[in-house]
PDB file of N, CA and C in Angstrom:
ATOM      1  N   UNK A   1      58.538  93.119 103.840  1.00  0.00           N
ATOM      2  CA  UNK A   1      59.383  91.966 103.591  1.00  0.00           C
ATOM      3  C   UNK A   1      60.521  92.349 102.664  1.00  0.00           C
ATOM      4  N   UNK A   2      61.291  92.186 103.101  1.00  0.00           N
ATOM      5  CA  UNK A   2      62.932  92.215 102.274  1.00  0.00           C
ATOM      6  C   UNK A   2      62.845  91.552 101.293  1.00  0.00           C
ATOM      7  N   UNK A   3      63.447  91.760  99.711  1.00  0.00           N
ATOM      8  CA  UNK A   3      63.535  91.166  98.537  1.00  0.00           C
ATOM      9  C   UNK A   3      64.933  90.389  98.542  1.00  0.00           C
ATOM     10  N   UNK A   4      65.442  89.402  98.622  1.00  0.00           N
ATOM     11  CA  UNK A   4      66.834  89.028  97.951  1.00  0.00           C
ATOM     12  C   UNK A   4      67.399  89.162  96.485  1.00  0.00           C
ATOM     13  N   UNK A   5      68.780  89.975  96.962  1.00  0.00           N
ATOM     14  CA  UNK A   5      69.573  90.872  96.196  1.00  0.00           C
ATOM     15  C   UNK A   5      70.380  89.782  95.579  1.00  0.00           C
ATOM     16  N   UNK A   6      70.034  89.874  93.943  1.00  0.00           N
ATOM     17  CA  UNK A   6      71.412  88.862  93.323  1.00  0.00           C
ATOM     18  C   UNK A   6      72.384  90.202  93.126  1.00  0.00           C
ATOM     19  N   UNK A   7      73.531  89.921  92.938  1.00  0.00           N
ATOM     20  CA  UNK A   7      74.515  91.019  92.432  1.00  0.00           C
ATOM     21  C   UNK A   7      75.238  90.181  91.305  1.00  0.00           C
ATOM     22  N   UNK A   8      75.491  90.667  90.414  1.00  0.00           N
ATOM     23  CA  UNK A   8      76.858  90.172  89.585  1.00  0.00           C
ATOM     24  C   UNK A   8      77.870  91.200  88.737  1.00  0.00           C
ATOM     25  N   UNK A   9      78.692  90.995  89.349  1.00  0.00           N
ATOM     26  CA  UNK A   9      79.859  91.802  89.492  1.00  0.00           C
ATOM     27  C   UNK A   9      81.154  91.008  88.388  1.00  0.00           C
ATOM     28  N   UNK A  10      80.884  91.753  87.122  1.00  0.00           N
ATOM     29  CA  UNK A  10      82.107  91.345  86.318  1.00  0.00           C
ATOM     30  C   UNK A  10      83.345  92.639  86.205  1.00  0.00           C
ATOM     31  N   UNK A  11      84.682  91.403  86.631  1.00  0.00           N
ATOM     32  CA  UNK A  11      86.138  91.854  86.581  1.00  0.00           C
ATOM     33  C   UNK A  11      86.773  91.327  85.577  1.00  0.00           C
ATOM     34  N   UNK A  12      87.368  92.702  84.879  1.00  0.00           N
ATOM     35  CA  UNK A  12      88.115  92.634  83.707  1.00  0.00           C
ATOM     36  C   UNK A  12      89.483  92.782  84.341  1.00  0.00           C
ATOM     37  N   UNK A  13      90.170  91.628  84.182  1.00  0.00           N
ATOM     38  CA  UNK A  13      91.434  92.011  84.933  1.00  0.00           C
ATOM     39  C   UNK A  13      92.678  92.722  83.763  1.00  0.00           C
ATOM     40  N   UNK A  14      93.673  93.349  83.841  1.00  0.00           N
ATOM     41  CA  UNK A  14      94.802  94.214  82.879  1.00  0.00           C
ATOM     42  C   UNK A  14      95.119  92.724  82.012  1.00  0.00           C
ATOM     43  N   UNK A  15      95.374  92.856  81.354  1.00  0.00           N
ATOM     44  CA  UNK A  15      96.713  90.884  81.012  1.00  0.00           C
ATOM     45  C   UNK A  15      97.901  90.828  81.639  1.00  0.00           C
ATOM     46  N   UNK A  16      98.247  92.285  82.052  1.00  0.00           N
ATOM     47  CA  UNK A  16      99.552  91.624  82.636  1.00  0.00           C
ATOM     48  C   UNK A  16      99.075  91.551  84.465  1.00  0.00           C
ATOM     49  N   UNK A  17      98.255  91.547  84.863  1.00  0.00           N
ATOM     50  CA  UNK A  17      97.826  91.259  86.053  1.00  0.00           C
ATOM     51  C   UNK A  17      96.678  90.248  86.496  1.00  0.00           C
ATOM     52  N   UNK A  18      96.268  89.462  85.599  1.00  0.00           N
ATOM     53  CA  UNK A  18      95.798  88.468  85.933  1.00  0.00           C
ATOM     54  C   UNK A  18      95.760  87.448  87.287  1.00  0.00           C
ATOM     55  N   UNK A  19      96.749  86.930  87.090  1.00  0.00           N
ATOM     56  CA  UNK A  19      97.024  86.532  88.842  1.00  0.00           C
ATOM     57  C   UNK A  19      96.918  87.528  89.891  1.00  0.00           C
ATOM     58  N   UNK A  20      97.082  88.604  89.625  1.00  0.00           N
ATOM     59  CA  UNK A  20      97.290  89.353  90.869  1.00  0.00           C
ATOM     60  C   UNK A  20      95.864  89.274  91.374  1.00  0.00           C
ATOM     61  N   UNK A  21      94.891  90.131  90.193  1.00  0.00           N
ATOM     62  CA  UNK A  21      93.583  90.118  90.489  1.00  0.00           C
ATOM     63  C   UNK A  21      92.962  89.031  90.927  1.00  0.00           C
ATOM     64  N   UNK A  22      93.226  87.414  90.326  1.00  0.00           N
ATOM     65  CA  UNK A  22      92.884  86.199  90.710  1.00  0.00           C
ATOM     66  C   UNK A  22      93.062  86.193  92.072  1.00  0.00           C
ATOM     67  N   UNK A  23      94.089  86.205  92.645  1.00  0.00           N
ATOM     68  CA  UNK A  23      94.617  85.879  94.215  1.00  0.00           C
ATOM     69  C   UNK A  23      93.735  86.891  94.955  1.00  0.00           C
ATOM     70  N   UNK A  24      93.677  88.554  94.715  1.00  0.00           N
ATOM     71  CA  UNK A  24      92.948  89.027  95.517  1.00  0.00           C
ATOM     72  C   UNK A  24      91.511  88.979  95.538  1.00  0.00           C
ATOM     73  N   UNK A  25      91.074  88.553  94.705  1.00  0.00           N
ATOM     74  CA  UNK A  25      89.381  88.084  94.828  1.00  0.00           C
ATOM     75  C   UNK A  25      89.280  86.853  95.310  1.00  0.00           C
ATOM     76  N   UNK A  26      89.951  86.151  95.328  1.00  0.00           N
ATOM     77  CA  UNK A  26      90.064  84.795  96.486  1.00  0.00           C
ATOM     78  C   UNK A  26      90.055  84.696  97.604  1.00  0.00           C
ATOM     79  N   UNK A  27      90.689  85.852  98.119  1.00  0.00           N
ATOM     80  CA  UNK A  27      90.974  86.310  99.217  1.00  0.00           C
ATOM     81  C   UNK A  27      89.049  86.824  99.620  1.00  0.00           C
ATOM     82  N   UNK A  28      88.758  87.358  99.119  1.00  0.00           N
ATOM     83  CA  UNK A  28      86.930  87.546  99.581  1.00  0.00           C
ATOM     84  C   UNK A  28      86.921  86.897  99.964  1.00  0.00           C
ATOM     85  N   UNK A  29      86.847  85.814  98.893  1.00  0.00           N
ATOM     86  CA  UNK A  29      85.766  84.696  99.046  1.00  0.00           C
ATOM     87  C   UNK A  29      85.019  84.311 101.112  1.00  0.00           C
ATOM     88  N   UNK A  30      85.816  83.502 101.452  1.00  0.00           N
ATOM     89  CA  UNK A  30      85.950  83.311 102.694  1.00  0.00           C
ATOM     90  C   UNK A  30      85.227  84.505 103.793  1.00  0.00           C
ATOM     91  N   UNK A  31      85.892  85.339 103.925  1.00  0.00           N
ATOM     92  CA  UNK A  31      85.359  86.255 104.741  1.00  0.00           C
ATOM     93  C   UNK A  31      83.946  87.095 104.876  1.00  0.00           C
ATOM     94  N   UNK A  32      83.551  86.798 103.328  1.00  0.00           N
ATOM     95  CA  UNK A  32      82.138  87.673 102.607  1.00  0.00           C
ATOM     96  C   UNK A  32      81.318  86.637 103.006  1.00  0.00           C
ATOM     97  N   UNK A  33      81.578  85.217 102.605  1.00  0.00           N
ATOM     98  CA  UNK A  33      80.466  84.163 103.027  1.00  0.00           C
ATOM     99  C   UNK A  33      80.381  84.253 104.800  1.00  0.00           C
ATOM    100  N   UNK A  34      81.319  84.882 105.387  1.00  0.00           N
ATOM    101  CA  UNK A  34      80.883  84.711 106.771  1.00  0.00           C
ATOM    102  C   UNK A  34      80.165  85.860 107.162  1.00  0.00           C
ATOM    103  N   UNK A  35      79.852  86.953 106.051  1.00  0.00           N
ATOM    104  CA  UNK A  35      78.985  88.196 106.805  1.00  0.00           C
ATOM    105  C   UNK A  35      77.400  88.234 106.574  1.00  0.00           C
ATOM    106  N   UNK A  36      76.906  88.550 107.763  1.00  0.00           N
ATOM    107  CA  UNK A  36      75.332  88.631 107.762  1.00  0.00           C
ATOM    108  C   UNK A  36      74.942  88.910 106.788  1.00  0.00           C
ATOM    109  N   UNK A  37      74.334  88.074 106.168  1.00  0.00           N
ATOM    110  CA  UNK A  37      73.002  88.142 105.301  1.00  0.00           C
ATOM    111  C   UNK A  37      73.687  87.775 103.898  1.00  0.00           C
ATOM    112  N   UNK A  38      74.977  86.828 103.766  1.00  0.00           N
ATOM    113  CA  UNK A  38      75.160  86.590 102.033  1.00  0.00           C
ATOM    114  C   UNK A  38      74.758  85.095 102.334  1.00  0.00           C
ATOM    115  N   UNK A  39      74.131  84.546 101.596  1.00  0.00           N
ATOM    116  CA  UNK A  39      73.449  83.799 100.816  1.00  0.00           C
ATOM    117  C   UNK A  39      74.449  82.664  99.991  1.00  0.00           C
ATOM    118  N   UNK A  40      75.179  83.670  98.842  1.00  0.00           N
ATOM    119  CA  UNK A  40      76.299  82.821  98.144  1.00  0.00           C
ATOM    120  C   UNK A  40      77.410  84.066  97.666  1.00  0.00           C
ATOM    121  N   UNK A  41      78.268  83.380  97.195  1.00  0.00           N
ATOM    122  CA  UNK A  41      79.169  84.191  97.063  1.00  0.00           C
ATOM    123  C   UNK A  41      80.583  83.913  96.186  1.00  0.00           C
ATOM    124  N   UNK A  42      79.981  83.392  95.059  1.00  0.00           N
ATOM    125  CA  UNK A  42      80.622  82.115  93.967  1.00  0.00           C
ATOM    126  C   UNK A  42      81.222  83.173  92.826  1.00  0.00           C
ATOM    127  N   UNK A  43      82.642  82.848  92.890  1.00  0.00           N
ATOM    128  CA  UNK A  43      83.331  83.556  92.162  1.00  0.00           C
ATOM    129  C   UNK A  43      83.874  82.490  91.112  1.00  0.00           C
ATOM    130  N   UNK A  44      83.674  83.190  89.783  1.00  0.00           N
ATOM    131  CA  UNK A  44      84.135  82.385  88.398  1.00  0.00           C
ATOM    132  C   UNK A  44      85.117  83.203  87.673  1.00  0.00           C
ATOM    133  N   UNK A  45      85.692  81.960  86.843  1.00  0.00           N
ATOM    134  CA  UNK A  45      86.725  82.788  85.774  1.00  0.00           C
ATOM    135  C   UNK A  45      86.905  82.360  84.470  1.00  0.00           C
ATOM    136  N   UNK A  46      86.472  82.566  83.423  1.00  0.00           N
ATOM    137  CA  UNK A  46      85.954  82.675  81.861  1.00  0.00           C
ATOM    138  C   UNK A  46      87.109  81.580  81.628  1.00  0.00           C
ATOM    139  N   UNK A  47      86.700  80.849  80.739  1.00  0.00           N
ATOM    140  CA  UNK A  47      87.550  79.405  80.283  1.00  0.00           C
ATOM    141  C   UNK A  47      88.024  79.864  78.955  1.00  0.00           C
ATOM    142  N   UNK A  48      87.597  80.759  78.140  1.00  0.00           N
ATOM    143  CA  UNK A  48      88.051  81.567  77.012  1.00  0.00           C
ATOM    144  C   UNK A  48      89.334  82.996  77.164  1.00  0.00           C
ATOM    145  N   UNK A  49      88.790  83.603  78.062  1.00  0.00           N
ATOM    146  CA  UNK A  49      89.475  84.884  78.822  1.00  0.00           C
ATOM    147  C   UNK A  49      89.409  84.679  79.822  1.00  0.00           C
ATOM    148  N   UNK A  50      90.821  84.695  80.503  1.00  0.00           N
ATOM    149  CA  UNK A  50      91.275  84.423  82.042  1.00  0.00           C
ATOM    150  C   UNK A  50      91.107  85.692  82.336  1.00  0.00           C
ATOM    151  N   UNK A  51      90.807  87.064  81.990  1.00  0.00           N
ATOM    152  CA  UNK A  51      91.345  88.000  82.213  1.00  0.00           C
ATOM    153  C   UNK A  51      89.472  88.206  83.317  1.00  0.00           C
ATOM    154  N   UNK A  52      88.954  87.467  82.775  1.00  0.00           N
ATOM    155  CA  UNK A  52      87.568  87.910  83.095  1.00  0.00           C
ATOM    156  C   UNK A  52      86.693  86.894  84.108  1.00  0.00           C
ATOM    157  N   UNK A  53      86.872  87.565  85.096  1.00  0.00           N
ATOM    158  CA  UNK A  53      86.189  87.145  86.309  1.00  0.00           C
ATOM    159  C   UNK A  53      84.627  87.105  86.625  1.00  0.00           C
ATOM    160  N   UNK A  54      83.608  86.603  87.505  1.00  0.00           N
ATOM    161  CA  UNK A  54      82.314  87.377  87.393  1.00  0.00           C
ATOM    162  C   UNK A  54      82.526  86.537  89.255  1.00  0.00           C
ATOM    163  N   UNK A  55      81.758  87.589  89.792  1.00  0.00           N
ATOM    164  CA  UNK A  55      81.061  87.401  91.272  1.00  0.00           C
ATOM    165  C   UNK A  55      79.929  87.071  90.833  1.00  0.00           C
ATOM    166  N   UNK A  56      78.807  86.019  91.640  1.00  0.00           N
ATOM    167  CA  UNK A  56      77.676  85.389  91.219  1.00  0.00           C
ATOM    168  C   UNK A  56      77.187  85.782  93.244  1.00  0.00           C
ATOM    169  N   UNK A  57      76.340  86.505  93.028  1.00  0.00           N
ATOM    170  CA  UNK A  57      76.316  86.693  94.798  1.00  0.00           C
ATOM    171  C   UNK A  57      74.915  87.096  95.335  1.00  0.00           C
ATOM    172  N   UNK A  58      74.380  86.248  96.419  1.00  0.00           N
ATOM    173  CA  UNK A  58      72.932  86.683  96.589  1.00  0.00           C
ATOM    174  C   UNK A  58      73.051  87.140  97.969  1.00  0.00           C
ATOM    175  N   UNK A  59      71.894  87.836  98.357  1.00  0.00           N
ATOM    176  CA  UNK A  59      72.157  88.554  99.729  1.00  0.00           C
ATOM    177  C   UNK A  59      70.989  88.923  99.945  1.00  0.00           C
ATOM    178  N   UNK A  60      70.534  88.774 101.332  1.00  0.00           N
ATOM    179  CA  UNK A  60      69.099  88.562 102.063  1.00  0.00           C
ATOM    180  C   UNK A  60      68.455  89.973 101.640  1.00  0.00           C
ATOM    181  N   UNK A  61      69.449  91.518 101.691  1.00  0.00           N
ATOM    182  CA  UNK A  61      68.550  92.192 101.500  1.00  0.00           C
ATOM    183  C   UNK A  61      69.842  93.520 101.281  1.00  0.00           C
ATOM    184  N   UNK A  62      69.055  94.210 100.443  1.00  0.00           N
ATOM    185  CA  UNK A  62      70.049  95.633  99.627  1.00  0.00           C
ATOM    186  C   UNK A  62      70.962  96.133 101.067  1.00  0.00           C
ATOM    187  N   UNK A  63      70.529  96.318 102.107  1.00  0.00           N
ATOM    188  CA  UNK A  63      71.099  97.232 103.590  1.00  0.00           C
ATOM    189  C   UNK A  63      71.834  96.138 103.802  1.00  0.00           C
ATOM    190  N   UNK A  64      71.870  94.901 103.764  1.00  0.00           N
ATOM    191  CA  UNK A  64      73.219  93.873 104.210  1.00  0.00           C
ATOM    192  C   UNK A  64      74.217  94.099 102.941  1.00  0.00           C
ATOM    193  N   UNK A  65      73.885  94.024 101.779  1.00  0.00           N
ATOM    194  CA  UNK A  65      74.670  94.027 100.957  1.00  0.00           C
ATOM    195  C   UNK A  65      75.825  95.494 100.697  1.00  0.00           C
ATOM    196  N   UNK A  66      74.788  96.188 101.187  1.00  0.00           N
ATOM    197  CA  UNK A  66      75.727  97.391 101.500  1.00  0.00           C
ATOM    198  C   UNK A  66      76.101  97.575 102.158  1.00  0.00           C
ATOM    199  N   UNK A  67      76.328  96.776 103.528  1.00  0.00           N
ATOM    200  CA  UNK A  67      77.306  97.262 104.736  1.00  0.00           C
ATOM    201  C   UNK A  67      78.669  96.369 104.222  1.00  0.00           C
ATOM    202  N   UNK A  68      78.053  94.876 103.149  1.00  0.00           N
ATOM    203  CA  UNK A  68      79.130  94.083 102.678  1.00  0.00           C
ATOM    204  C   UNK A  68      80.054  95.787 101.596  1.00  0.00           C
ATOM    205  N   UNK A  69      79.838  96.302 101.158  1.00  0.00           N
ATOM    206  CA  UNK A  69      80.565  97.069 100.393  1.00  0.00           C
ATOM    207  C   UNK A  69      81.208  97.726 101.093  1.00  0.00           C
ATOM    208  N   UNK A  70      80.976  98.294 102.368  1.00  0.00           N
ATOM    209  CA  UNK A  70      82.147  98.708 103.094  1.00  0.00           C
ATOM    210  C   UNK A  70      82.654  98.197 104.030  1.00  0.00           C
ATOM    211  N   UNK A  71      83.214  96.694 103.824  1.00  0.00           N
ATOM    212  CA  UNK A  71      83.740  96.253 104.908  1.00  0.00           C
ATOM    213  C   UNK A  71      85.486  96.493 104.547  1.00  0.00           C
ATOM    214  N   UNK A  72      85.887  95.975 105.632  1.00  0.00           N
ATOM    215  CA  UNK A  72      87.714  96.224 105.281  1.00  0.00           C
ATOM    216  C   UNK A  72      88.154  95.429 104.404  1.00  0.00           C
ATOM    217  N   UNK A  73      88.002  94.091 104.115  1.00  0.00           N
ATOM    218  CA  UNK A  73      88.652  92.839 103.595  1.00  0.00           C
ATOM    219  C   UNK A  73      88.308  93.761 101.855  1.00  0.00           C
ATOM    220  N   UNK A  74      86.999  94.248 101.475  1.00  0.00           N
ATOM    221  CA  UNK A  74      86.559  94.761 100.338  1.00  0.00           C
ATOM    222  C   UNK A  74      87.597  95.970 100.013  1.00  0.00           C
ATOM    223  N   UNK A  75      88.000  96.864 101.116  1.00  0.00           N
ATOM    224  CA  UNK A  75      88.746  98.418 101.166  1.00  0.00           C
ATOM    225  C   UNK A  75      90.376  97.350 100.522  1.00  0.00           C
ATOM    226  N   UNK A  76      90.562  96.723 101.489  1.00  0.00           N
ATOM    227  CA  UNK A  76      92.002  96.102 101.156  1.00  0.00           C
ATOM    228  C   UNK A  76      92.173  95.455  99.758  1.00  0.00           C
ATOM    229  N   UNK A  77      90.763  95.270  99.009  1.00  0.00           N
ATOM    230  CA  UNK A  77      91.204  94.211  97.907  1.00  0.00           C
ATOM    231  C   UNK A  77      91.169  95.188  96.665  1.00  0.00           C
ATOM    232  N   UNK A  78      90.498  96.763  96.816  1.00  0.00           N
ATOM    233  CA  UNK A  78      90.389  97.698  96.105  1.00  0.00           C
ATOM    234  C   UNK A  78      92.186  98.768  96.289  1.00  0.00           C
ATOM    235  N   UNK A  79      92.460  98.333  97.299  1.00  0.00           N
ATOM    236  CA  UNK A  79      93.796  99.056  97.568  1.00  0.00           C
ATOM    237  C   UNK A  79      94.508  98.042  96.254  1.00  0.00           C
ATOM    238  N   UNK A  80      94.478  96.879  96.818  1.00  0.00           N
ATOM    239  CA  UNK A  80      95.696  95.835  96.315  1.00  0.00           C
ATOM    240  C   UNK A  80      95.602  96.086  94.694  1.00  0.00           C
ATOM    241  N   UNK A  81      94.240  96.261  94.453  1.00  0.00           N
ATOM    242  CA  UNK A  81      94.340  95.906  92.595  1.00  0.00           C
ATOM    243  C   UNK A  81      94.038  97.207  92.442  1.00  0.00           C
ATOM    244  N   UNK A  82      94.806  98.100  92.668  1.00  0.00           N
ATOM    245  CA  UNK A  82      94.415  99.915  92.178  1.00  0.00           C
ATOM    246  C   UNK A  82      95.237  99.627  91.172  1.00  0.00           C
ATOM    247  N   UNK A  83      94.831  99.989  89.776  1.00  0.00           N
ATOM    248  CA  UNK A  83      95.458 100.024  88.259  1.00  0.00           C
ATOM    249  C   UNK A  83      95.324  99.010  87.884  1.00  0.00           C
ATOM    250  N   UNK A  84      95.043  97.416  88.508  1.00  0.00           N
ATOM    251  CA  UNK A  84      95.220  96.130  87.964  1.00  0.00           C
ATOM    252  C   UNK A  84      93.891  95.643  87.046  1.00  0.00           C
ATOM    253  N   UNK A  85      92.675  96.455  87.082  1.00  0.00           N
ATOM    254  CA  UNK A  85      91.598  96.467  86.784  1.00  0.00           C
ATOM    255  C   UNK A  85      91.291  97.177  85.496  1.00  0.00           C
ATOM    256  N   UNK A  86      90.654  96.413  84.215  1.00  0.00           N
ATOM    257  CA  UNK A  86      90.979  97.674  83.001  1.00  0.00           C
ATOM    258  C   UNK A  86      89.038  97.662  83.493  1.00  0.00           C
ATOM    259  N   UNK A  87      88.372  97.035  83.756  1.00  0.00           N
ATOM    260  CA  UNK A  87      86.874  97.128  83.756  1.00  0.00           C
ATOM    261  C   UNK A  87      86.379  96.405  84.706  1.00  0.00           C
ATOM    262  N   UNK A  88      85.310  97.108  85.132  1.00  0.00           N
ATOM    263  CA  UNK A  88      84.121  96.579  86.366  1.00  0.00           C
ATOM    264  C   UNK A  88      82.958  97.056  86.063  1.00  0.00           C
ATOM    265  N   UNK A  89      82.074  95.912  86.061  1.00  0.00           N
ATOM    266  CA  UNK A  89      80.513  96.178  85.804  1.00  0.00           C
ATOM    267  C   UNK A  89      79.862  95.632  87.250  1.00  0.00           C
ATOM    268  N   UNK A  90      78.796  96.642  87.567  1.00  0.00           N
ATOM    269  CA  UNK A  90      77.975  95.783  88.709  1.00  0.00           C
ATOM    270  C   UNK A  90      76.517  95.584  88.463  1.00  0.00           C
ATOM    271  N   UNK A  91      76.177  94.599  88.356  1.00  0.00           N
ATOM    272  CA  UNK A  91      74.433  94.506  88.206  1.00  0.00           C
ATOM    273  C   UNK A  91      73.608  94.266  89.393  1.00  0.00           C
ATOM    274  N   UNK A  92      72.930  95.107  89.899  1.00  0.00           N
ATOM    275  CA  UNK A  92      71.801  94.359  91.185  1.00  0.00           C
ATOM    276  C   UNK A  92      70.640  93.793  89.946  1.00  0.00           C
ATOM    277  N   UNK A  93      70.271  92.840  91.045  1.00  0.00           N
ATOM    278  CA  UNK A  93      68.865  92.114  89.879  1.00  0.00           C
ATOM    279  C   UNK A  93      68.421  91.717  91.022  1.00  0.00           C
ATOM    280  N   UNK A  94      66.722  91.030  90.735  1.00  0.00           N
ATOM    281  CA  UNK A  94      65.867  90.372  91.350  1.00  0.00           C
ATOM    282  C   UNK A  94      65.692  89.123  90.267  1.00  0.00           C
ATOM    283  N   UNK A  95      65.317  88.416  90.925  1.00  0.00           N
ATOM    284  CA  UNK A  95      65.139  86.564  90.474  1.00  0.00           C
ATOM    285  C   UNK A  95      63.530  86.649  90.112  1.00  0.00           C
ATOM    286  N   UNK A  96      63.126  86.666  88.435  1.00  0.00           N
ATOM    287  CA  UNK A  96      61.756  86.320  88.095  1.00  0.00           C
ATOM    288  C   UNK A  96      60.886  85.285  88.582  1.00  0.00           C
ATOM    289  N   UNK A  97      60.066  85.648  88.989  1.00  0.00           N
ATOM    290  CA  UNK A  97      59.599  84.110  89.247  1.00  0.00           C
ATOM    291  C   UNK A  97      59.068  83.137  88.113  1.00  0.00           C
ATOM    292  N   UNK A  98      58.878  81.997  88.423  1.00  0.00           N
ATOM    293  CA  UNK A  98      58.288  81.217  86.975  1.00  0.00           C
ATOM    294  C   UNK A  98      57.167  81.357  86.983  1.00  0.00           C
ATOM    295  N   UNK A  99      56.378  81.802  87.837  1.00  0.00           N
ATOM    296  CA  UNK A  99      54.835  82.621  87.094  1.00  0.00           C
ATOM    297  C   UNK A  99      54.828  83.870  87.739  1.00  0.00           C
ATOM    298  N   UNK A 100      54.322  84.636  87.079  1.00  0.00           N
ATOM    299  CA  UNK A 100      54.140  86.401  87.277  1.00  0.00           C
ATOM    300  C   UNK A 100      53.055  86.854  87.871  1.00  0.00           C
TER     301      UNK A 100
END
């Protein structure tokens, strides 16, 4: 049985590229929720620091989530913000249950 994959993916965007980075992670949004096996795919942006984004993203299972990493819409949004990015963290996690 397949485990579901949370991911969370925090973007530190430059300051002087803020929007840029904003617009091209928007651009995901849409296309990622239509690929096999995501779950959710909820992108936020810090009410203190605009500069700082987080992906909130679950996915049926690690082999879907990784074909999501090489899709094109992902290649194009890594082209668009080459330098616009001062930091990226990625976390895979699993969801505890409330009893062990």
């Amino acid at each position: 049985m397949n485990t579901v994959l949370t991911i969370v993916a925090k973007i530190e965007a430059k300051p002087e590229a803020i929007d840029l980075v904003k617009t091209e992670l928007i651009k995901l949004i849409q296309p990622t929720r239509a690929e096999q096996g995501c779950i959710a795919y909820d992108l936020h942006q810090d009410n203190q620091s605009p500069e700082i984004f987080l992906f909130f993203e679950k996915w049926e299972s690690r082999e879907l989530w990784q074909a999501h990493m090489n899709n094109d819409h992902l290649k194009a949004y890594m082209e668009a913000v080459d330098g616009a990015v001062a930091n990226f963290t990625l976390n895979e996690m699993s969801e505890v249950p409330e009893s062990a």
